[in-house]
Protein backbone atom coordinates (compact mmCIF):
# COMPACT_ATOMS: atom_id res chain seq x y z
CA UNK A 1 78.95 200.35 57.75
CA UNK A 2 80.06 203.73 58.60
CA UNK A 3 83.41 204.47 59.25
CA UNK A 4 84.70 207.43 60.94
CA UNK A 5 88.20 206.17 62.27
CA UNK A 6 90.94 204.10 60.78
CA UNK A 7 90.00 201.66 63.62
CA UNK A 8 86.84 201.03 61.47
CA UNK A 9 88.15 201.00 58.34
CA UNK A 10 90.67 198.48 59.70
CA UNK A 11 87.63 196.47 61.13
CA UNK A 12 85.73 196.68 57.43
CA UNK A 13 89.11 195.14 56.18
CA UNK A 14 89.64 192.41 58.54
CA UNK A 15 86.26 191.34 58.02
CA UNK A 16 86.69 190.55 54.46
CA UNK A 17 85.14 191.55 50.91
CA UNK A 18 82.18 189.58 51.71
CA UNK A 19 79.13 190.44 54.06
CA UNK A 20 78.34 187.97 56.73
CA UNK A 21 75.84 186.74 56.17
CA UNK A 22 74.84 186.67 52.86
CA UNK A 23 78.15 186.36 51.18
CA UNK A 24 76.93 189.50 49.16
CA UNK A 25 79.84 191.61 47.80
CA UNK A 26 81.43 194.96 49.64
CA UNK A 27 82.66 198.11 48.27
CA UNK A 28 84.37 201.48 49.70
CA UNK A 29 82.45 204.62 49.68
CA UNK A 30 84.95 208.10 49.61
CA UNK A 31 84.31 211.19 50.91
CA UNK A 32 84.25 212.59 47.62
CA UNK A 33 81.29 210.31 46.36
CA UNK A 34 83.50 207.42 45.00
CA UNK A 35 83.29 204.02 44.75
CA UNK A 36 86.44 201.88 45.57
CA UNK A 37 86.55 197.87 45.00
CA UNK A 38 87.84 196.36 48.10
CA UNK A 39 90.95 195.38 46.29
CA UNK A 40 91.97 198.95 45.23
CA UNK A 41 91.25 199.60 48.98
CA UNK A 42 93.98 196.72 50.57
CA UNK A 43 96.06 198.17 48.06
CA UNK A 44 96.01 201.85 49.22
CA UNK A 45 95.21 200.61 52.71
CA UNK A 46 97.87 203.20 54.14
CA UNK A 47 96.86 205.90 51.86
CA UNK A 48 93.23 205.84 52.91
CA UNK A 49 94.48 205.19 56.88
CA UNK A 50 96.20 208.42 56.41
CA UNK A 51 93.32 210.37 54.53
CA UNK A 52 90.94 209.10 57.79
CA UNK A 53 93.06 210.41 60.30
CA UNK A 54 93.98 213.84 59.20
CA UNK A 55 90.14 213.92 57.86
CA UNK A 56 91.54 214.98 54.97
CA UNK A 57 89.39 215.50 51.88
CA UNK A 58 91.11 213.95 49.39
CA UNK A 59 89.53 211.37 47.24
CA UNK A 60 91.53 208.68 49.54
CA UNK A 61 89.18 209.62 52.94
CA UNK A 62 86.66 206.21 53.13
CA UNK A 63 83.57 207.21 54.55
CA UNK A 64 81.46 204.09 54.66
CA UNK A 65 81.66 200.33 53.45
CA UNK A 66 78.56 198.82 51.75
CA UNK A 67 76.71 195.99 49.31
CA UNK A 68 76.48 197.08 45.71
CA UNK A 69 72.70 195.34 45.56
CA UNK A 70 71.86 195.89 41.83
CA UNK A 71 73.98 199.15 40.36
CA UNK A 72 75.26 197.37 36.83
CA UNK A 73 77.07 200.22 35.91
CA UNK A 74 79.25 201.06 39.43
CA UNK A 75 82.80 201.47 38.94
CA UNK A 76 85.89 201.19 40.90
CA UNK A 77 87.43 204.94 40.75
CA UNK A 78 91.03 203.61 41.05
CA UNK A 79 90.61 200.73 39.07
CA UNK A 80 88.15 201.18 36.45
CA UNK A 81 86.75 197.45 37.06
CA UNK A 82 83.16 197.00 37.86
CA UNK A 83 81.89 196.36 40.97
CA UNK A 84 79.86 193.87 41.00
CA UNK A 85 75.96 193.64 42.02
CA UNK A 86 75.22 191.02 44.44
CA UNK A 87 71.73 190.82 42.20
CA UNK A 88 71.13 191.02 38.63
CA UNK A 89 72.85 189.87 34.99
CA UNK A 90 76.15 190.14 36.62
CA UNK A 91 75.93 189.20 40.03
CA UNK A 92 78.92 187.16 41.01
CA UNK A 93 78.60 186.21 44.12
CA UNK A 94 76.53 183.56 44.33
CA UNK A 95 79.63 181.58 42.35
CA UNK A 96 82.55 181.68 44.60
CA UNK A 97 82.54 179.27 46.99
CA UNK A 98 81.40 179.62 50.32
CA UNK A 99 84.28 178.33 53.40
């Protein structure tokens, strides 16, 4: 999903850290080339609103939200967790449960 406004970033968000359907995963994409877990992004939710509307180019501007398919090695720039693949050795979606 692209986003170009904090309307759409706000849409990403109130759809949830899952895709529908499919259940797979979602991640943040910056302007800047980082990757931010969807928790780091609720938690910086006004900092990133901000960075969209001035179009600033700070590392806080989100530029798209997507499904990490199979990266093993993608990282949360904020956070330093892994994002998780929705394939592969550590795929976790397929364990949470579905509501």
């Amino acid at each position: 999903m692209h986003i170009e406004t904090v309307e759409d970033f706000d849409k990403a968000l109130d759809n949830g850290p899952f895709a529908w359907p499919g259940g797979y995963p979602l991640y943040f994409i910056c302007a800047d080339g980082a990757a931010l877990s969807f928790e780091a992004a609720l938690e910086n939710a006004d900092l990133i609103r901000d960075a969209i509307a001035e179009k600033d180019d700070s590392c806080w501007r989100v530029v798209a939200c997507e499904v990490n398919w199979e990266t093993q090695d993608l990282f949360c720039e904020h956070t330093g967790k892994q994002i998780a693949p929705a394939y592969g050795e550590d795929a976790s979606w397929g364990n949470r449960a579905v509501t």
